[in-house]
Protein backbone atom coordinates (compact mmCIF):
# COMPACT_ATOMS: atom_id res chain seq x y z
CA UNK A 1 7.80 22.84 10.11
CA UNK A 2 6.62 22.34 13.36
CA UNK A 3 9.44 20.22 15.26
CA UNK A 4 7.24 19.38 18.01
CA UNK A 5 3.79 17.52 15.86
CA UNK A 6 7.24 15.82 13.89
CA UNK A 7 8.47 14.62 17.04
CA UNK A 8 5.46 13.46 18.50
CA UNK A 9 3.89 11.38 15.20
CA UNK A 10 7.57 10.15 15.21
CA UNK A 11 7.17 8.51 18.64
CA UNK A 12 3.61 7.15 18.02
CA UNK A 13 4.84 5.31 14.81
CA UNK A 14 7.82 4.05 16.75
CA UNK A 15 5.30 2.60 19.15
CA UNK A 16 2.63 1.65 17.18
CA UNK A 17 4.47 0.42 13.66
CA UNK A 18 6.27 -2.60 13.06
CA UNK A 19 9.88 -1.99 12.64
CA UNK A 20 9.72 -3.49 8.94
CA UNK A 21 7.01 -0.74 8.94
CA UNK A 22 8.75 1.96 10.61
CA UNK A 23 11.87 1.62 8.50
CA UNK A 24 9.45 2.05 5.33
CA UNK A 25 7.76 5.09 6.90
CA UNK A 26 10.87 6.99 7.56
CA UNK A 27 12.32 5.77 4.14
CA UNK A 28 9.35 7.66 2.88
CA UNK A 29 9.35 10.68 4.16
CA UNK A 30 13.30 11.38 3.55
CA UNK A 31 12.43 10.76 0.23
CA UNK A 32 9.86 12.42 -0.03
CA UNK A 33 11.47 15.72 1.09
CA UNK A 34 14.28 14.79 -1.22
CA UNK A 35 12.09 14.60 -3.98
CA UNK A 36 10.18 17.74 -3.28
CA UNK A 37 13.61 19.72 -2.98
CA UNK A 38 14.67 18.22 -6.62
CA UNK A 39 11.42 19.12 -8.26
CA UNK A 40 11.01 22.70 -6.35
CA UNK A 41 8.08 21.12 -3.97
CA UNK A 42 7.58 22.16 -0.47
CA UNK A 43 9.63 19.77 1.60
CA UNK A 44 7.65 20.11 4.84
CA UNK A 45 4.39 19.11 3.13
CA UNK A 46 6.62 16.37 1.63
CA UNK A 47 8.03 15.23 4.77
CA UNK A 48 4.63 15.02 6.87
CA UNK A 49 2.83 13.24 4.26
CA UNK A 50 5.53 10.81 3.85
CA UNK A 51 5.58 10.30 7.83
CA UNK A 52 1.71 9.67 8.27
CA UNK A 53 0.41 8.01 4.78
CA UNK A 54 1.18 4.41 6.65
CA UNK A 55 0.28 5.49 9.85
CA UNK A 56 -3.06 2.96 9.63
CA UNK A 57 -1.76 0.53 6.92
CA UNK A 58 -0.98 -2.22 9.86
CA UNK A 59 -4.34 -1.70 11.43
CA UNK A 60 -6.61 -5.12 11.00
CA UNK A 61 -10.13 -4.80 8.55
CA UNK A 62 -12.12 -4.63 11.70
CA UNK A 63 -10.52 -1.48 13.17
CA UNK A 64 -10.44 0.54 9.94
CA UNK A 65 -13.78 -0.23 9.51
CA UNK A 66 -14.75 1.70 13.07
CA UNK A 67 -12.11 4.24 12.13
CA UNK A 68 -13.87 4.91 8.91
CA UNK A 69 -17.49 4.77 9.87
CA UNK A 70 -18.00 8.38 10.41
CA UNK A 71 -16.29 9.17 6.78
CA UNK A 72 -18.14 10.20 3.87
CA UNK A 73 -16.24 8.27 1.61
CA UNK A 74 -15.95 8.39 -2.32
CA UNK A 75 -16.37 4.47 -2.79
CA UNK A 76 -19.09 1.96 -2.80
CA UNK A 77 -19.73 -0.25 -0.50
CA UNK A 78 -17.59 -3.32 -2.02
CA UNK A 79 -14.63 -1.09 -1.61
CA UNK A 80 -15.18 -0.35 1.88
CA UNK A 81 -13.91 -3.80 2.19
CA UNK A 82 -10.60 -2.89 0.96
CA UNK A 83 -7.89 -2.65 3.53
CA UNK A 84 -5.96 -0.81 0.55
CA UNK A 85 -8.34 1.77 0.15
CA UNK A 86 -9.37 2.25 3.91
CA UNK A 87 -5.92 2.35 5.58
CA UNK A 88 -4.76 5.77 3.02
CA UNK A 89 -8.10 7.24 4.15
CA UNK A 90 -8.48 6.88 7.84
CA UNK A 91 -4.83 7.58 7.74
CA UNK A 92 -6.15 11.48 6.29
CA UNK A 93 -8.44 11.26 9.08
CA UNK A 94 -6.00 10.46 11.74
CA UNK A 95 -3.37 13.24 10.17
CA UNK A 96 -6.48 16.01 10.71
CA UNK A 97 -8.34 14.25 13.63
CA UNK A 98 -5.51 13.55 16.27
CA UNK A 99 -2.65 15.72 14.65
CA UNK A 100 -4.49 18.73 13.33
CA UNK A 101 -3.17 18.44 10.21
CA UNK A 102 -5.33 21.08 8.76
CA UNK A 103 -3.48 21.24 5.29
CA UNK A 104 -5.13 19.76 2.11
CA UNK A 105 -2.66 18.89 -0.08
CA UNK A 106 -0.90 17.07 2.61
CA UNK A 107 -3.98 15.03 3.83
CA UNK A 108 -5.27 14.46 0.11
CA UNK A 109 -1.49 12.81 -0.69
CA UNK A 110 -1.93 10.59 2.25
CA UNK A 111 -5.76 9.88 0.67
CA UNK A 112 -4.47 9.07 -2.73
CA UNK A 113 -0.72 7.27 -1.98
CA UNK A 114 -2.16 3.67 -3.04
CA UNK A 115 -5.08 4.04 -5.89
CA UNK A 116 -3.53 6.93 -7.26
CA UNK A 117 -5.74 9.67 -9.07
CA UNK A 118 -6.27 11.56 -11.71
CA UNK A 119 -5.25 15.05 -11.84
CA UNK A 120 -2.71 14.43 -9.04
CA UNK A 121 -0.56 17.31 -7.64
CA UNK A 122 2.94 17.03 -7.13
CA UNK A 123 3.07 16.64 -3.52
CA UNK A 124 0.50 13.48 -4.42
CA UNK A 125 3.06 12.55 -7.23
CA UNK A 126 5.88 12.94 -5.10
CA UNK A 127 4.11 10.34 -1.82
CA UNK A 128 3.06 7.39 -4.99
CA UNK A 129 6.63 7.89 -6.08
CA UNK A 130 8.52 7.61 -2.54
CA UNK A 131 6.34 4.77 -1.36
CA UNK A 132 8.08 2.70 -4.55
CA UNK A 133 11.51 4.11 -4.31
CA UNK A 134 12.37 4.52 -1.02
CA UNK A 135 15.62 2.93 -0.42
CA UNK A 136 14.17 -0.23 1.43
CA UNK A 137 12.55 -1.31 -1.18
CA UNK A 138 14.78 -3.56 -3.23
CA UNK A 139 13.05 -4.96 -6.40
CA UNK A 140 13.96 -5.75 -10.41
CA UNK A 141 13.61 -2.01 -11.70
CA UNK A 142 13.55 0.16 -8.37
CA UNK A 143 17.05 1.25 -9.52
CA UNK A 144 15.16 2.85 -12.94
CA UNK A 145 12.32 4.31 -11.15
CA UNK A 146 14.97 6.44 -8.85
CA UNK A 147 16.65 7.79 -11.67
CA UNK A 148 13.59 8.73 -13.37
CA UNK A 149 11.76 10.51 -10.29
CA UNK A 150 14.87 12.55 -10.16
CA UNK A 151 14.41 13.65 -14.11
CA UNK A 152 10.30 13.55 -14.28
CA UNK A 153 7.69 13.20 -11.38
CA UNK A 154 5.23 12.44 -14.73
CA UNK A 155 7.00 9.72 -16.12
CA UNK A 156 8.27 8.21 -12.64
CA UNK A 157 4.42 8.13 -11.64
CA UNK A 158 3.71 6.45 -14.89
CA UNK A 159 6.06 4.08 -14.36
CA UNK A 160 5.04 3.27 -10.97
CA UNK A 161 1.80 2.75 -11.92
CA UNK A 162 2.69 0.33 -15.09
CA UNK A 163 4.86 -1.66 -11.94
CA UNK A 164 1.84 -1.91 -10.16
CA UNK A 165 -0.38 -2.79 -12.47
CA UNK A 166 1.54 -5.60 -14.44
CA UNK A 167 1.18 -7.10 -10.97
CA UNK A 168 -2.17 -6.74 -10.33
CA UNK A 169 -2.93 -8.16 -13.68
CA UNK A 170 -0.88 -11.24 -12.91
CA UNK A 171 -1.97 -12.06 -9.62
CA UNK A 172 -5.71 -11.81 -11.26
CA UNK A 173 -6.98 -8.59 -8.95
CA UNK A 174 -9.24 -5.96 -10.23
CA UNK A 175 -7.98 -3.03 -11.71
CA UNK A 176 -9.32 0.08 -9.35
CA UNK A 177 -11.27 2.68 -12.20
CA UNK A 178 -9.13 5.45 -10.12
CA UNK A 179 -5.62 3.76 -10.83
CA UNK A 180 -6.84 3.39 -14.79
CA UNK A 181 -8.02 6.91 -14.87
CA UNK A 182 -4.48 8.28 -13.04
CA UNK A 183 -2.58 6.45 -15.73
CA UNK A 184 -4.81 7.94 -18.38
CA UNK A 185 -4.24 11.43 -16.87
CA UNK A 186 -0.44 10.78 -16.78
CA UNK A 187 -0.19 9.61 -20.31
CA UNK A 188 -2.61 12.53 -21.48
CA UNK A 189 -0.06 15.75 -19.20
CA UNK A 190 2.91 13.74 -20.51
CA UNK A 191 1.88 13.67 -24.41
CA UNK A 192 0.92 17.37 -23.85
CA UNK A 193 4.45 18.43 -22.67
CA UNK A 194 6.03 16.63 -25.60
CA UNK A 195 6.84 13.27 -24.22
CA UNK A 196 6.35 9.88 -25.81
């Protein structure tokens, strides 16, 4: 890993991130690298991605938009409304843009950390997990989800994405056609390596 990019994107979130957020961020990215060490994942890639996929989630509607004007992005125009969607993707920009973070699966973890996917790696498994579990977040179930993501990055995905969904559907928001089709994809791997 390069010590010196970590240092520096270390600093700029301490300067640029709430604490609240900060905390989160580096609760991330240690476990992240945890995760990726359990499941026989490449902790660097773990660790980066975990540091930058928040790196633009505090950033108001109008800046993304700027940010994300010269992006050829994969949603229509009512997304690009979306603070949700914007902030994981000018995030990837910023990682490759002002960090030179020239690494794919890292950038496309950072892309994918909020909608989810399907066919997800497991670095992209591993950031949806972390965001959930990381040991700030204190919720009914987190306790469940952390024991799981140690046994199964499948089912602790799944999971996740049941959590998030239950609330989505109660507070009356639109279900994103990516998060259905990840949770599709994750039922479909899971059935075919024998699970429930």
């Amino acid at each position: 890993m390069n010590h010196n990019l970590v240092d520096r994107i270390q600093q700029d979130l301490t300067d640029g991130l709430s604490p609240l957020r900060l905390t989160h961020v580096l609760g991330v990215a240690d476990t992240a690298r945890q995760l990726a060490l359990q499941h026989g994942q490449d902790a660097d890639q773990a660790y980066l991605a975990g540091l930058l996929h928040d790196i633009a989630r505090e950033w108001d509607y109008e800046r993304l938009k700027a940010a994300s004007a010269h992006l050829t992005l994969p949603f229509d125009r009512e997304d690009r409304q979306n603070k949700e969607l914007l902030h994981a993707f000018v995030g990837a920009d910023i990682a490759a843009r002002h960090y030179g973070v020239t690494d794919e699966p890292v950038l496309q973890a950072i892309r994918s950390h909020t909608l989810a996917r399907a066919a997800m790696t497991p670095l992209e498994l591993i950031i949806l997990i972390s965001d959930k579990i990381e040991p700030n977040r204190h919720y009914p179930g987190v306790d469940d989800l952390r024991q799981l993501a140690t046994q199964s990055l499948l089912q602790a995905a799944l999971a996740c994405l049941n959590q998030s969904l239950t609330i989505t559907i109660k507070r009356g928001i639109a279900i994103h056609l990516w998060t259905v089709e990840a949770r599709n994809d994750l039922l479909t791997q899971i059935k075919k390596q024998g699970g429930p």
